[in-house]
N, C-alpha and C. Protein backbone atom coordinates (compact mmCIF):
# COMPACT_ATOMS: atom_id res chain seq x y z
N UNK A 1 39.89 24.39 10.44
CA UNK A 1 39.18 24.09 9.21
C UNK A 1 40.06 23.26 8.29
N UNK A 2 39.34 22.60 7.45
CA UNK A 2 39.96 21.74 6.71
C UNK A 2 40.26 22.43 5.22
N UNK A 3 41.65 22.36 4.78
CA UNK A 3 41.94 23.46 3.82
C UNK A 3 41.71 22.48 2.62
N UNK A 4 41.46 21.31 2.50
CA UNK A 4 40.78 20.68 0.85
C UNK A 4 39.10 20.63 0.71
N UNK A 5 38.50 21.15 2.16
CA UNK A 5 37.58 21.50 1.86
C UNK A 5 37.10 22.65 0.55
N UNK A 6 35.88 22.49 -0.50
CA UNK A 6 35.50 23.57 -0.82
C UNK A 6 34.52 24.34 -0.45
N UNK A 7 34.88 25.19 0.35
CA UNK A 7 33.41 25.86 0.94
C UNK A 7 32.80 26.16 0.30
N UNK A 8 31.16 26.54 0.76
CA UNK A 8 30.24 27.06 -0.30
C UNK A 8 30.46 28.81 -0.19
N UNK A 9 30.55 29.24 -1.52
CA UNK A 9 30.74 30.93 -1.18
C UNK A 9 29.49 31.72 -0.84
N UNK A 10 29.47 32.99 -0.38
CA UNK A 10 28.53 33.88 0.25
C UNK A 10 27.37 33.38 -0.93
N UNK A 11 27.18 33.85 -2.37
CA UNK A 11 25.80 33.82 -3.27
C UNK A 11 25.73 31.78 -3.11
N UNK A 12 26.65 31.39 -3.21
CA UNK A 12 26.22 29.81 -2.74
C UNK A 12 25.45 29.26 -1.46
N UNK A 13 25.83 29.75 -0.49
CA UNK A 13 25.02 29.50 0.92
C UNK A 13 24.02 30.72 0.59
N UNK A 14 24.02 31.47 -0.15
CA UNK A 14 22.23 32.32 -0.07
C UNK A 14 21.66 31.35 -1.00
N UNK A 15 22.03 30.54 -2.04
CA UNK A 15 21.05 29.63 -2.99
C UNK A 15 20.71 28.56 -2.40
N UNK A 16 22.03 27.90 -1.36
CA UNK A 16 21.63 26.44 -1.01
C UNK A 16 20.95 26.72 0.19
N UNK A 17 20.49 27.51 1.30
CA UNK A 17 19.79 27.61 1.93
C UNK A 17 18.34 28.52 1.31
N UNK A 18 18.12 29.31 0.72
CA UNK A 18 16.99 29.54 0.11
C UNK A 18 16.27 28.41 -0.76
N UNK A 19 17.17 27.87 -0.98
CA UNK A 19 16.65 26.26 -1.70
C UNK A 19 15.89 25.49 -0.58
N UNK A 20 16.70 25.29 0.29
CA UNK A 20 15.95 24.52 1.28
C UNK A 20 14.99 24.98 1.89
N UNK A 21 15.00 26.32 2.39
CA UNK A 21 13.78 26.70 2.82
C UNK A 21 12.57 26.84 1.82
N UNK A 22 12.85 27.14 0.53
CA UNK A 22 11.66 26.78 -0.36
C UNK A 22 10.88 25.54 0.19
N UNK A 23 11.73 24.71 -0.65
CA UNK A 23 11.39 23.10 -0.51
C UNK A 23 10.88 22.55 0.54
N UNK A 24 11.50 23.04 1.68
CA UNK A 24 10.63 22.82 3.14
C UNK A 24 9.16 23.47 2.90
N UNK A 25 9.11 24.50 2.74
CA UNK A 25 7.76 25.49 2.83
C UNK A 25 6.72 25.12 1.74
N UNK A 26 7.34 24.69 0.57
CA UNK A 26 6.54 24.50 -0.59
C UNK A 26 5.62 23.04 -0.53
N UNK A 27 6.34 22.13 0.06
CA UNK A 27 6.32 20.55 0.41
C UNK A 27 5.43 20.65 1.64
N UNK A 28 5.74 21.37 2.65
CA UNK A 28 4.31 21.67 4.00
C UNK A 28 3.03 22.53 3.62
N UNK A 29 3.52 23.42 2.78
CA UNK A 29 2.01 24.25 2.42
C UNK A 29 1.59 23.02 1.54
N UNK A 30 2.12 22.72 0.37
CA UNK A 30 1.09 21.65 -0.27
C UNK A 30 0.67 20.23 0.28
N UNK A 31 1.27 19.82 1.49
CA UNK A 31 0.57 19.20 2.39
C UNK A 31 -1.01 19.25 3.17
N UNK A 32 -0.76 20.87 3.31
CA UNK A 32 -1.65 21.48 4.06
C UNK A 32 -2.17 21.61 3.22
N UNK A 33 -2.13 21.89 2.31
CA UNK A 33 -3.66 22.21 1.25
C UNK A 33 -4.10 21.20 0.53
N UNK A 34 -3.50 19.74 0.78
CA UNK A 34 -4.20 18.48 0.29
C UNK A 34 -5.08 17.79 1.38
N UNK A 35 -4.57 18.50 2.97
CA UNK A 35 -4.89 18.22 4.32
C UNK A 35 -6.53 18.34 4.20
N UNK A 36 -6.29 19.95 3.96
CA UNK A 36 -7.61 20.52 4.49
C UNK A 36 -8.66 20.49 3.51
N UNK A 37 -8.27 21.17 2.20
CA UNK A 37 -9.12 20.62 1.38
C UNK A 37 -9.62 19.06 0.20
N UNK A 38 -8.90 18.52 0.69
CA UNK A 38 -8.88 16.76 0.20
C UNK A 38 -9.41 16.14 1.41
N UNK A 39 -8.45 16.42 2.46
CA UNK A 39 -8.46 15.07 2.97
C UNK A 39 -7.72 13.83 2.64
N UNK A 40 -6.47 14.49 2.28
CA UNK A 40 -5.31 13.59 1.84
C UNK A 40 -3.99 13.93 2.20
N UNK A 41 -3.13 13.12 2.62
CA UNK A 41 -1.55 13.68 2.79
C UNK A 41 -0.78 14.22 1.08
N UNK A 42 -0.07 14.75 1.13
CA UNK A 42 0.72 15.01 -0.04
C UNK A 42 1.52 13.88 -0.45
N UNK A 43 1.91 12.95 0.48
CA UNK A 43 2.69 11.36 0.26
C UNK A 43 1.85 10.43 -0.50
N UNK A 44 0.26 10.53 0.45
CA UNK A 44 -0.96 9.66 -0.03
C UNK A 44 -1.13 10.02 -1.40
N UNK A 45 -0.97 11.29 -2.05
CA UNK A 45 -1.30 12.51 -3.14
C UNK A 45 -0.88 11.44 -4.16
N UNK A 46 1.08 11.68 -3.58
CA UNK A 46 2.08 11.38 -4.91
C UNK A 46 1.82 9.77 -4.86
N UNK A 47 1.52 8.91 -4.31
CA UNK A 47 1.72 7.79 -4.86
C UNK A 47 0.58 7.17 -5.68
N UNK A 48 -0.97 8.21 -5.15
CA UNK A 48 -1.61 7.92 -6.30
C UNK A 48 -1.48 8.52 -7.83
N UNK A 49 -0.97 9.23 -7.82
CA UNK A 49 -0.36 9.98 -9.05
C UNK A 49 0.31 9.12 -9.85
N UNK A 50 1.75 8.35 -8.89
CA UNK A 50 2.54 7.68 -9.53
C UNK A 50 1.94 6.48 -10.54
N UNK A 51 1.03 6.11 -9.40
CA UNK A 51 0.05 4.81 -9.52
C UNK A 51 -0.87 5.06 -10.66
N UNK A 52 -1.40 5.90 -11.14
CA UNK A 52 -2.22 6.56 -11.95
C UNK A 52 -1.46 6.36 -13.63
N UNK A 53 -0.28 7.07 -13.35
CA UNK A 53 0.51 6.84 -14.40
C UNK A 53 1.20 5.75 -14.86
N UNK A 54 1.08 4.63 -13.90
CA UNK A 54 2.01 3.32 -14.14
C UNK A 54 1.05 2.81 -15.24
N UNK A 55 1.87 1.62 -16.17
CA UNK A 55 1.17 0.84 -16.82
C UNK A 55 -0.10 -0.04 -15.86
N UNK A 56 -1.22 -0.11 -16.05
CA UNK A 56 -2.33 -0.66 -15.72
C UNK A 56 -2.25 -0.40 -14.20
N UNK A 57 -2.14 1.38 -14.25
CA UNK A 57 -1.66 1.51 -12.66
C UNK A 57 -2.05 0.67 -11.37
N UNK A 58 -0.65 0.37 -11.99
CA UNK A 58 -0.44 -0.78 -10.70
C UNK A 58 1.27 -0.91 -10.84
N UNK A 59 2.34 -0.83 -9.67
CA UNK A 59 3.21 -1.28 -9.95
C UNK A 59 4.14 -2.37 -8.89
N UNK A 60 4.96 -2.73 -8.89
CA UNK A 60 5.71 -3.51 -7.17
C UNK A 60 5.74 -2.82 -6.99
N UNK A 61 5.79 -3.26 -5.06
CA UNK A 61 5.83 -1.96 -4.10
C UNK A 61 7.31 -1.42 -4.24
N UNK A 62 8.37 -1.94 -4.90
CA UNK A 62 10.04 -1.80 -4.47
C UNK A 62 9.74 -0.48 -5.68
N UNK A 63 9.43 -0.65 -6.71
CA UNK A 63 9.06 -0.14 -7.87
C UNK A 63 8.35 1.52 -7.51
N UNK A 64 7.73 0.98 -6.76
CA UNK A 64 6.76 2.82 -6.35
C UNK A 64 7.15 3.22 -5.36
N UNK A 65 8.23 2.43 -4.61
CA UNK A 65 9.17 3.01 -3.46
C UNK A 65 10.42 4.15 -4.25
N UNK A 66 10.80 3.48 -5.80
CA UNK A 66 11.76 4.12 -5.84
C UNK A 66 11.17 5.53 -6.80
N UNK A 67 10.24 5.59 -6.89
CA UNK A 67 9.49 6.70 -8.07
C UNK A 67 9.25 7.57 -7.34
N UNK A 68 9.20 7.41 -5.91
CA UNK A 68 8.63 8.48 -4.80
C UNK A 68 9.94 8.81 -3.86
N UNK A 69 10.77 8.33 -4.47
CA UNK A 69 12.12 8.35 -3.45
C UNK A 69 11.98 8.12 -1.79
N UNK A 70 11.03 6.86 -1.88
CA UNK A 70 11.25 6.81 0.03
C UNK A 70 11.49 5.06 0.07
N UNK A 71 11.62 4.34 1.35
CA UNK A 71 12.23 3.78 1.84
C UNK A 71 10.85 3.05 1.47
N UNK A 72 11.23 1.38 1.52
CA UNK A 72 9.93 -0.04 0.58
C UNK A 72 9.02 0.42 1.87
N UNK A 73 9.57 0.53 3.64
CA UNK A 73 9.05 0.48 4.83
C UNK A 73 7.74 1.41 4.58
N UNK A 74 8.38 2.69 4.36
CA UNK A 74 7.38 3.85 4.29
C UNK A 74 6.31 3.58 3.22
N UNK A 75 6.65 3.15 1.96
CA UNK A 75 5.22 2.65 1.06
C UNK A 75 4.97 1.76 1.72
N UNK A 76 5.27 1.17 2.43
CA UNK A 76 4.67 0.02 2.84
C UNK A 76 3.26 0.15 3.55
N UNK A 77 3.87 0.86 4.34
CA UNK A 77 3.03 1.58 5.35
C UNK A 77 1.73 2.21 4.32
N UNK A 78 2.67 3.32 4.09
CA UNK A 78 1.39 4.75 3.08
C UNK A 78 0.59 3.65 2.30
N UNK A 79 0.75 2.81 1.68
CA UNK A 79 -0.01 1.68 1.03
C UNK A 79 -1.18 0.95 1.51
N UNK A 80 -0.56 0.35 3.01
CA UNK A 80 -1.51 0.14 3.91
C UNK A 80 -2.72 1.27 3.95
N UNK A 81 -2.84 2.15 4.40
CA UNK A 81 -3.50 3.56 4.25
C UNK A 81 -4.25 3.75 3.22
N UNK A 82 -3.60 3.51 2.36
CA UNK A 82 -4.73 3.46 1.02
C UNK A 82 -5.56 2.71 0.41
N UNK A 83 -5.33 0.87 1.37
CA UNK A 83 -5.87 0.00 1.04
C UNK A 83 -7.29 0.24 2.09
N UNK A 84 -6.72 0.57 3.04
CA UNK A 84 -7.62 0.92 3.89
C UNK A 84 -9.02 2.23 3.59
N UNK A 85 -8.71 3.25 2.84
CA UNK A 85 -9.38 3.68 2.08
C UNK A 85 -10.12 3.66 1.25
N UNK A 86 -9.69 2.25 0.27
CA UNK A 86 -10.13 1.63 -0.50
C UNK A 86 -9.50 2.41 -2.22
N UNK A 87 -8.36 3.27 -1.74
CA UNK A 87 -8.18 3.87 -2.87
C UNK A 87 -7.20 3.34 -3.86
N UNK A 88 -6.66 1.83 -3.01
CA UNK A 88 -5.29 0.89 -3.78
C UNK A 88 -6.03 -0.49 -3.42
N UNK A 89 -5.21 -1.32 -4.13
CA UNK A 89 -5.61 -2.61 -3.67
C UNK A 89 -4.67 -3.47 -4.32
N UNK A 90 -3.80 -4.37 -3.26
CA UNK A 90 -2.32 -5.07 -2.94
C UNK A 90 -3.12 -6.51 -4.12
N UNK A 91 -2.10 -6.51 -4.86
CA UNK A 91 -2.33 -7.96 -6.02
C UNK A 91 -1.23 -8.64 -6.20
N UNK A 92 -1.30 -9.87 -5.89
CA UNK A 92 0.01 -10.62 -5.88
C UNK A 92 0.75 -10.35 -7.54
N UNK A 93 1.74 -10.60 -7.64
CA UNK A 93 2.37 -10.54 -8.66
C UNK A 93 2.17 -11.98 -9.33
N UNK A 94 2.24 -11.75 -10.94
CA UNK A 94 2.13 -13.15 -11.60
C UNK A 94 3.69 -13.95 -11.70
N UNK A 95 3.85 -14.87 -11.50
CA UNK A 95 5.74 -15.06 -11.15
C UNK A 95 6.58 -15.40 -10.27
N UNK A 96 5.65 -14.52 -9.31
CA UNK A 96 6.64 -14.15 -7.98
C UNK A 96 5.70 -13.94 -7.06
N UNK A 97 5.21 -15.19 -6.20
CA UNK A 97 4.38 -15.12 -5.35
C UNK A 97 4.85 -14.07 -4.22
N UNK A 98 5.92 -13.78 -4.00
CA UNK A 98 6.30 -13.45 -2.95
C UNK A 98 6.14 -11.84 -3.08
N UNK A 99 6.42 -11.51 -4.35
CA UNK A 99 5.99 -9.96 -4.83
C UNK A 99 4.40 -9.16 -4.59
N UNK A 100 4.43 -8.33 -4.33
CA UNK A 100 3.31 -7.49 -4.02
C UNK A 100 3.04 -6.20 -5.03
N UNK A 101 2.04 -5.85 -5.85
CA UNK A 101 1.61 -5.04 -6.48
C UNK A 101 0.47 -4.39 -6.25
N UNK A 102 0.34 -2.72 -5.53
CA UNK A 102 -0.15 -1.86 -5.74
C UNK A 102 -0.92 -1.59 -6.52
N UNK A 103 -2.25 -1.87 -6.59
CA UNK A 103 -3.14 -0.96 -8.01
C UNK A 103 -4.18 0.21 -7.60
N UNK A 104 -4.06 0.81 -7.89
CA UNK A 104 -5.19 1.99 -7.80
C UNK A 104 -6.55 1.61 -8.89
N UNK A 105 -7.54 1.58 -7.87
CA UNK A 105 -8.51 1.11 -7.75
C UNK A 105 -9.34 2.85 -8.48
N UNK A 106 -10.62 2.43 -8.62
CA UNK A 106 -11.68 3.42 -9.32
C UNK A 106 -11.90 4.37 -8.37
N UNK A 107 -12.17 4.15 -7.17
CA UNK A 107 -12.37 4.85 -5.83
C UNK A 107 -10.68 6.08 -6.16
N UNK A 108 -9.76 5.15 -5.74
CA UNK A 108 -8.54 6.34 -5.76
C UNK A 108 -8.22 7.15 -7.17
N UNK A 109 -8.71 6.36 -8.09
CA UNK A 109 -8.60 7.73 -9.54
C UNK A 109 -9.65 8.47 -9.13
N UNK A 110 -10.96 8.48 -8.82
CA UNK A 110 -11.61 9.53 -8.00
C UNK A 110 -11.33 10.27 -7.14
N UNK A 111 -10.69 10.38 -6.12
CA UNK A 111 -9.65 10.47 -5.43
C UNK A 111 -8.88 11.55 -5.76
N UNK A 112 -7.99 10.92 -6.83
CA UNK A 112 -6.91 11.70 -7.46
C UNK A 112 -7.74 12.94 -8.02
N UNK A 113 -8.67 12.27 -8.91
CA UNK A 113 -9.40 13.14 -9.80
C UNK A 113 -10.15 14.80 -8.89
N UNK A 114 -10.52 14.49 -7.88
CA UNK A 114 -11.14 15.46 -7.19
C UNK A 114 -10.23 15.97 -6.55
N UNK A 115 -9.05 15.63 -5.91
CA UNK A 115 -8.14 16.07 -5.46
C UNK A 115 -7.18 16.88 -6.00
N UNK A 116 -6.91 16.83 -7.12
CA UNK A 116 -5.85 17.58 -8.05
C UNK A 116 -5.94 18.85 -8.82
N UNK A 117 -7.35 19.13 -9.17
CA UNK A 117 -7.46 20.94 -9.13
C UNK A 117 -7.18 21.91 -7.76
N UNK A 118 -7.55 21.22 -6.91
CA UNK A 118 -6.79 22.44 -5.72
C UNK A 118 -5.49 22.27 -5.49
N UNK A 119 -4.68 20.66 -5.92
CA UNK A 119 -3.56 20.71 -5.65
C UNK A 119 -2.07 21.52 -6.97
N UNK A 120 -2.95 21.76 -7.89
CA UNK A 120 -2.35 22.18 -9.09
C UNK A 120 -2.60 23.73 -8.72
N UNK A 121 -3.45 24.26 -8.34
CA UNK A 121 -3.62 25.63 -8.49
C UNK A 121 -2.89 25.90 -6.78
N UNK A 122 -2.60 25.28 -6.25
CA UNK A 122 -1.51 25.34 -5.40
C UNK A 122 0.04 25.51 -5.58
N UNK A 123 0.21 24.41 -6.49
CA UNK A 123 1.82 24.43 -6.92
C UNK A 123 1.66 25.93 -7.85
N UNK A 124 0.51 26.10 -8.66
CA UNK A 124 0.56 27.30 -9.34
C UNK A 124 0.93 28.86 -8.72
N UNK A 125 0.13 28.64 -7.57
CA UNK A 125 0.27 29.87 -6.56
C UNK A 125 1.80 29.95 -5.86
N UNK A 126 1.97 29.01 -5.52
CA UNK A 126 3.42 28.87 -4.72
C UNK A 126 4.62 28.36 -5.94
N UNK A 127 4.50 28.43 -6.58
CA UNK A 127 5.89 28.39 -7.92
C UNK A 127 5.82 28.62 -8.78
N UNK A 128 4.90 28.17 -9.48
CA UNK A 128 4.74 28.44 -11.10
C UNK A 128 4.37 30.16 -11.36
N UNK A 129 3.41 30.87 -10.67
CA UNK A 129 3.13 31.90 -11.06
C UNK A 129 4.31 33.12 -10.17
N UNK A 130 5.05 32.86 -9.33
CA UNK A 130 6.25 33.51 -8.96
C UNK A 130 7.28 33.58 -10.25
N UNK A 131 7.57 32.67 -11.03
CA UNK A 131 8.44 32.33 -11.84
C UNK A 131 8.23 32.78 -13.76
N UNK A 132 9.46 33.14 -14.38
CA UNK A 132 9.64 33.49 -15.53
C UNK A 132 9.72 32.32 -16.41
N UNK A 133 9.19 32.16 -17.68
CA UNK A 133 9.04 31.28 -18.27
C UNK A 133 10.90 30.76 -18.27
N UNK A 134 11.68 31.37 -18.26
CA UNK A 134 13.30 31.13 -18.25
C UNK A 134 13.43 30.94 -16.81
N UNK A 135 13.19 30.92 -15.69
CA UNK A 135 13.38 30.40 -14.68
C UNK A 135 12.53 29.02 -14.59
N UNK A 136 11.57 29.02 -15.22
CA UNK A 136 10.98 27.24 -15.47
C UNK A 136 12.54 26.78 -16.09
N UNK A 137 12.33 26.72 -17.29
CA UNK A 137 13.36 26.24 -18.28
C UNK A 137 14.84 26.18 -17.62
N UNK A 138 15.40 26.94 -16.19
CA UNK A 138 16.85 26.84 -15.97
C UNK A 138 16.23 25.86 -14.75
N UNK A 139 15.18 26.01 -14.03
CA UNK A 139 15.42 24.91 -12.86
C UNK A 139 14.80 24.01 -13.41
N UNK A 140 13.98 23.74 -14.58
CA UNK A 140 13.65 22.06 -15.19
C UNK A 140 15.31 21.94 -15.43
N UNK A 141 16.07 21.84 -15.81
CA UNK A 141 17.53 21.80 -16.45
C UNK A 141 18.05 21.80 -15.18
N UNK A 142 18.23 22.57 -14.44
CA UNK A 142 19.16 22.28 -13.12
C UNK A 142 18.73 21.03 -12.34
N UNK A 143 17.67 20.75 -12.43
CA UNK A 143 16.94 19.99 -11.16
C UNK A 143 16.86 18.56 -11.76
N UNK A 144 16.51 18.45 -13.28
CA UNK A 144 17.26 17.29 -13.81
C UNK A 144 18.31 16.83 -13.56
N UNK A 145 18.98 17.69 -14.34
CA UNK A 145 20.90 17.00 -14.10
C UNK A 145 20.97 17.21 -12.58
N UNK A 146 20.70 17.46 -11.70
CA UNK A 146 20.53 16.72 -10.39
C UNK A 146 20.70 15.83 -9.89
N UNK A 147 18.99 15.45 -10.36
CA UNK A 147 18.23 14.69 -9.88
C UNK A 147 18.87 13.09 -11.32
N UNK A 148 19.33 13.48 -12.14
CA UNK A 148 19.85 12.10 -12.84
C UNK A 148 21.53 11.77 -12.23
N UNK A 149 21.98 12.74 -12.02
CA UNK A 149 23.50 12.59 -11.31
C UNK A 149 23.38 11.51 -10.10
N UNK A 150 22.03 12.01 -9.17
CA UNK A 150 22.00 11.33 -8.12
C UNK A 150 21.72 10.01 -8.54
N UNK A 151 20.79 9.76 -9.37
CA UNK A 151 20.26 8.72 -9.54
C UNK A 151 21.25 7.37 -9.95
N UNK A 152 22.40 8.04 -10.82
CA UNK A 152 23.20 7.08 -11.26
C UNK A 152 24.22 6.38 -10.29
N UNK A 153 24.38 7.44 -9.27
CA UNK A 153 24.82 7.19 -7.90
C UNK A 153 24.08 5.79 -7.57
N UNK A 154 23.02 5.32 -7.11
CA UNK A 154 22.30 4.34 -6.88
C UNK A 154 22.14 3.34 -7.74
């Protein structure tokens, strides 16, 4: 073993693996319950969401690649999918011919719109209603400074 290693201690490997298995389980059940009762992936879910919320939702694809944390390839793709649906629709950029912009179309705020009471009373069932109003408040705060640490990384 490497002695400048810092290992993780016993209550550390019970948090960082109970973490992960959350996150695994929480991220596939709400898959599955956008599956079966939508008719939507949870990927398809979040980028109309994102899209929903952008200014004149619509944003570059590099742009809603990085709001969803996946690779330009993978929106690329999931995008395709939704054009195909009719729930986005690809608009050249003004500027930059070469740029591509995402808009969510009336069809996909419908979409969203019908889709998001079962997906809310999902996250409700599987986190929110397990949890103490002070366990919101320490993992909004933990999961931030996180999630901005990482970010500055990039």
């Amino acid at each position: 073993m490497d002695e400048r290693t810092h290992w993780l201690g016993p209550d550390e490997q019970r948090a960082w693996r109970a973490y992960l298995d959350a996150t695994r389980l929480l991220m596939r059940t709400l898959d599955r319950q956008l599956s079966r009762d939508a008719d939507i992936s949870f990927t398809d879910f979040e980028l109309l969401v994102v899209l929903s919320e952008a200014p004149e939702h619509r944003l570059r694809m590099s742009e809603l690649a990085d709001a969803v944390s996946a690779t330009r390839s993978g929106v690329t793709r999931a995008i395709g999918r939704l054009v195909e649906c009719g729930w986005v629709r690809r608009v050249e950029c003004e500027g930059d011919k070469r740029g591509m912009l995402a808009e969510l179309t009336d069809s996909g705020a419908a979409k969203l719109a019908a889709s998001s009471p079962g997906h809310v009373t999902a996250v409700r069932e599987h986190m929110f209603d397990l949890l103490s109003p002070r366990d919101v408040a320490t993992f909004a705060h933990a999961f931030g400074e996180m999630r901005g640490q990482m970010l500055e990384e990039h």
